[in-house]
Protein backbone atom coordinates (compact mmCIF):
# COMPACT_ATOMS: atom_id res chain seq x y z
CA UNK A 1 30.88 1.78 -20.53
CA UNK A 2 33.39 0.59 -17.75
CA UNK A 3 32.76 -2.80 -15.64
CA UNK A 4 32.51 0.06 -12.75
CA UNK A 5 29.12 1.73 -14.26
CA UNK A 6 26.11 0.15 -13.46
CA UNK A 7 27.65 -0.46 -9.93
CA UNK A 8 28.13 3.05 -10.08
CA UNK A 9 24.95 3.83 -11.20
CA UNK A 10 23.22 1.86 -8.69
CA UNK A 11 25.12 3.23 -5.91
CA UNK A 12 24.31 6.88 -6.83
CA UNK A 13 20.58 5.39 -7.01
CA UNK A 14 20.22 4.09 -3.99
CA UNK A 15 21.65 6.67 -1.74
CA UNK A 16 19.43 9.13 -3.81
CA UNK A 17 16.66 6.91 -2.67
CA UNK A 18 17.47 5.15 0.79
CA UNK A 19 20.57 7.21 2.08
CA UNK A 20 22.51 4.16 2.60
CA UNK A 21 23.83 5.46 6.09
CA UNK A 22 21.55 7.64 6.70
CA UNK A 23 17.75 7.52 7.04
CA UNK A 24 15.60 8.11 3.95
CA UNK A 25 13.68 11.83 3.53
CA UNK A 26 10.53 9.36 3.78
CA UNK A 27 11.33 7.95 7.18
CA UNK A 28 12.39 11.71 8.36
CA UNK A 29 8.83 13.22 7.31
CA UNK A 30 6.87 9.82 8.30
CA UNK A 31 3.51 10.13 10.19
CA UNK A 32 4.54 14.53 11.14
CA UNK A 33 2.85 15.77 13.62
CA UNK A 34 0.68 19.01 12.02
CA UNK A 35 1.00 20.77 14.54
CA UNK A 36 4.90 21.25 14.36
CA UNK A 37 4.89 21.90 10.50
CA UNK A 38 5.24 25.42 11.57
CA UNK A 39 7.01 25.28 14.80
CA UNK A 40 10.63 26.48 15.20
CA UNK A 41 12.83 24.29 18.00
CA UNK A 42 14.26 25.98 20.10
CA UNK A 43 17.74 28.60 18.64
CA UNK A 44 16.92 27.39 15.06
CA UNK A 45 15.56 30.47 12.82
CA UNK A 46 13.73 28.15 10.86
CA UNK A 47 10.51 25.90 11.35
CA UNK A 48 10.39 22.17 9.94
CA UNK A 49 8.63 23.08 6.94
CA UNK A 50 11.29 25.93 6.23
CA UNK A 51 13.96 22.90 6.38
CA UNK A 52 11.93 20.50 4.00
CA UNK A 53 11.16 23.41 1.46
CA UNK A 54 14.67 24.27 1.89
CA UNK A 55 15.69 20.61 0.94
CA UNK A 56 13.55 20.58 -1.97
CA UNK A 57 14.20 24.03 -3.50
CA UNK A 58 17.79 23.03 -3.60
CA UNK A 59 17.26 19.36 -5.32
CA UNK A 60 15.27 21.20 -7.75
CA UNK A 61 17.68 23.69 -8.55
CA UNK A 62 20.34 21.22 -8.86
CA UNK A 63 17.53 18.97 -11.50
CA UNK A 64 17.34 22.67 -12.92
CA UNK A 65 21.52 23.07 -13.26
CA UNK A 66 21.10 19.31 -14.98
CA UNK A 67 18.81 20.03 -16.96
CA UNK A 68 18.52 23.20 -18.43
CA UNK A 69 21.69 24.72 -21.16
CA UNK A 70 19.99 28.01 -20.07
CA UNK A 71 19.58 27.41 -16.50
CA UNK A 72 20.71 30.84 -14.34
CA UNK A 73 21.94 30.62 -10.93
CA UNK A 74 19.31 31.49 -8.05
CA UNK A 75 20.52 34.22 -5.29
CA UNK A 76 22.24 32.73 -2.85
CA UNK A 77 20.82 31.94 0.72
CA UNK A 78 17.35 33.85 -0.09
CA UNK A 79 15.84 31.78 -3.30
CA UNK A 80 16.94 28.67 -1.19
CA UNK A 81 14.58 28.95 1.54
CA UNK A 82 10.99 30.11 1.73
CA UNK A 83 10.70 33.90 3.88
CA UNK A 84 11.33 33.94 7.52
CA UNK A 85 7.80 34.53 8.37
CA UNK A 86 6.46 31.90 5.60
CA UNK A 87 3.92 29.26 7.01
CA UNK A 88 2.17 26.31 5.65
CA UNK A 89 -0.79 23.85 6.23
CA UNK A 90 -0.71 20.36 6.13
CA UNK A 91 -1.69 20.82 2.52
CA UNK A 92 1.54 22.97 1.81
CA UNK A 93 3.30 20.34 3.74
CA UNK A 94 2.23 17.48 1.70
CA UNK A 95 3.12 19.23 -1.42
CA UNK A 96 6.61 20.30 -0.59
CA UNK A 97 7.20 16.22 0.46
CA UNK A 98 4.89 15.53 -3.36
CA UNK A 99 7.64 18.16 -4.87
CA UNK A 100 10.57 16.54 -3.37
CA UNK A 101 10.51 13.26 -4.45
CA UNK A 102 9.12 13.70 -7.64
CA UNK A 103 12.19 15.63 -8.13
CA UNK A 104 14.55 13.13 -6.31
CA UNK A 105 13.08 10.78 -9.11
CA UNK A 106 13.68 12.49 -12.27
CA UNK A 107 17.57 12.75 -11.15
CA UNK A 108 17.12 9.02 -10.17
CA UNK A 109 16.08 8.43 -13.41
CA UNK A 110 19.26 11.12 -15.23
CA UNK A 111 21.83 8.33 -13.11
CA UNK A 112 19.88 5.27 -14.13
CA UNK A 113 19.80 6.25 -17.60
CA UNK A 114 23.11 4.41 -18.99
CA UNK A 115 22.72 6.71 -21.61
CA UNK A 116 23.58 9.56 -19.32
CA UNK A 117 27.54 10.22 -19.15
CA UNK A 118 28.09 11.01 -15.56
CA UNK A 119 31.59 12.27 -16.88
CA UNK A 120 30.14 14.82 -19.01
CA UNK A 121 29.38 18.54 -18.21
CA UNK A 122 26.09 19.89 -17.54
CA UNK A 123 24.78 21.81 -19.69
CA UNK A 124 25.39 25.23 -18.99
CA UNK A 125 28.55 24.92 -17.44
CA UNK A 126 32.02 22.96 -18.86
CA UNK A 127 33.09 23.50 -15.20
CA UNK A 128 30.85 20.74 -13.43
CA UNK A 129 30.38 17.34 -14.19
CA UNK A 130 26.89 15.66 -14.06
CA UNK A 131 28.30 13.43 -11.71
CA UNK A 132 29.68 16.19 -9.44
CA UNK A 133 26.16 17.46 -9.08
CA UNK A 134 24.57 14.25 -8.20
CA UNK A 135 26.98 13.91 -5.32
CA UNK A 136 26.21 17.24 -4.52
CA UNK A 137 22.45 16.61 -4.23
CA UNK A 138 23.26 13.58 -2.29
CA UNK A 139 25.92 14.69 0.24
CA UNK A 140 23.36 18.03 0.62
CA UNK A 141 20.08 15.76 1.03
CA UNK A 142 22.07 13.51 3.70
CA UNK A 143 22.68 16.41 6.09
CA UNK A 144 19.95 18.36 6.07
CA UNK A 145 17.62 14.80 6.18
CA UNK A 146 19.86 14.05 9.43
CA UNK A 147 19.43 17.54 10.42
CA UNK A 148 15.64 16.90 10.64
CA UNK A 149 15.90 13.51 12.07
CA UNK A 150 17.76 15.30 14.96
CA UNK A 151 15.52 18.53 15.18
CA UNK A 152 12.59 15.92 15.82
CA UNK A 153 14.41 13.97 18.50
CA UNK A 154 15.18 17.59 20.49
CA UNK A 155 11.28 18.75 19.53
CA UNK A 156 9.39 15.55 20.58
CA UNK A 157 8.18 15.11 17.45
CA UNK A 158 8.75 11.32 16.31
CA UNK A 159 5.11 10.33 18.78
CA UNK A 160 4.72 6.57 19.78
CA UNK A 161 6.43 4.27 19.25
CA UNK A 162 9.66 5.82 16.52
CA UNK A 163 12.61 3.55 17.06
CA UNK A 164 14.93 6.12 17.90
């Protein structure tokens, strides 16, 4: 273990969890309104609960790709988002934010672990580094959190008294 680690490792930690400069997925879902769960803004194809869902089928593949010496690859854009014409409740909603950051934690916990070697490859690939996917994860989380942010601001959807 270098000097460089646990900085490292905290780093990776904290923009799993905060987003360092860029809001956190729990400030981007705070205080929803229900009735836009389903709603699509205007020329996007896909509501707001298609965009969380899509979030955390994606962090859980990657926790999969981590994880699993057997893992094999889902298809590529369909397994990544829920159907077109897929709808949820506030229930559903809940879950897929539950789902998420339970998820979020378990890789929080693979780059806390000083155990894990962030230089090693995953387990079903030599080609890809644990710490390659991690970034990954991050750098996909970080858009597609923003993404919502923004998609709120356009829809209305922050209600009193968001700090914009």
């Amino acid at each position: 273990m270098t000097a460089l680690d646990p900085q490292l490792r905290q780093q990776l930690s904290d923009l799993l969890k905060t987003g360092n400069a860029h809001m956190s997925f729990e400030d981007a879902v705070a205080n929803f309104p229900e009735n836009k769960i389903n709603h699509h803004p205007q020329n996007v194809d896909y509501s707001f609960w298609h965009l969380v869902e899509h979030l955390r089928i994606t962090q859980k593949d990657i926790l999969d790709y981590l994880n699993d010496p057997n893992y094999e690859e889902i298809a590529w854009p369909r397994d990544y988002w829920p159907a077109p014409d897929a709808t949820t409740d506030q229930a559903g909603w809940n879950a897929s934010i539950v789902a998420f950051t339970a998820d979020r934690d378990q890789l929080i916990a693979i780059v806390e672990n000083p155990a894990t070697d962030l230089t090693a490859p995953v387990p079903s690939s030599a080609d890809h580094t644990i710490l390659r996917e991690i970034l990954i994860v991050t750098d996909h989380n970080a858009y597609h959190i923003g993404e919502l942010g923004i998609l709120r601001q356009v829809d209305n959807a922050w209600g009193a008294g968001h700090d914009e």
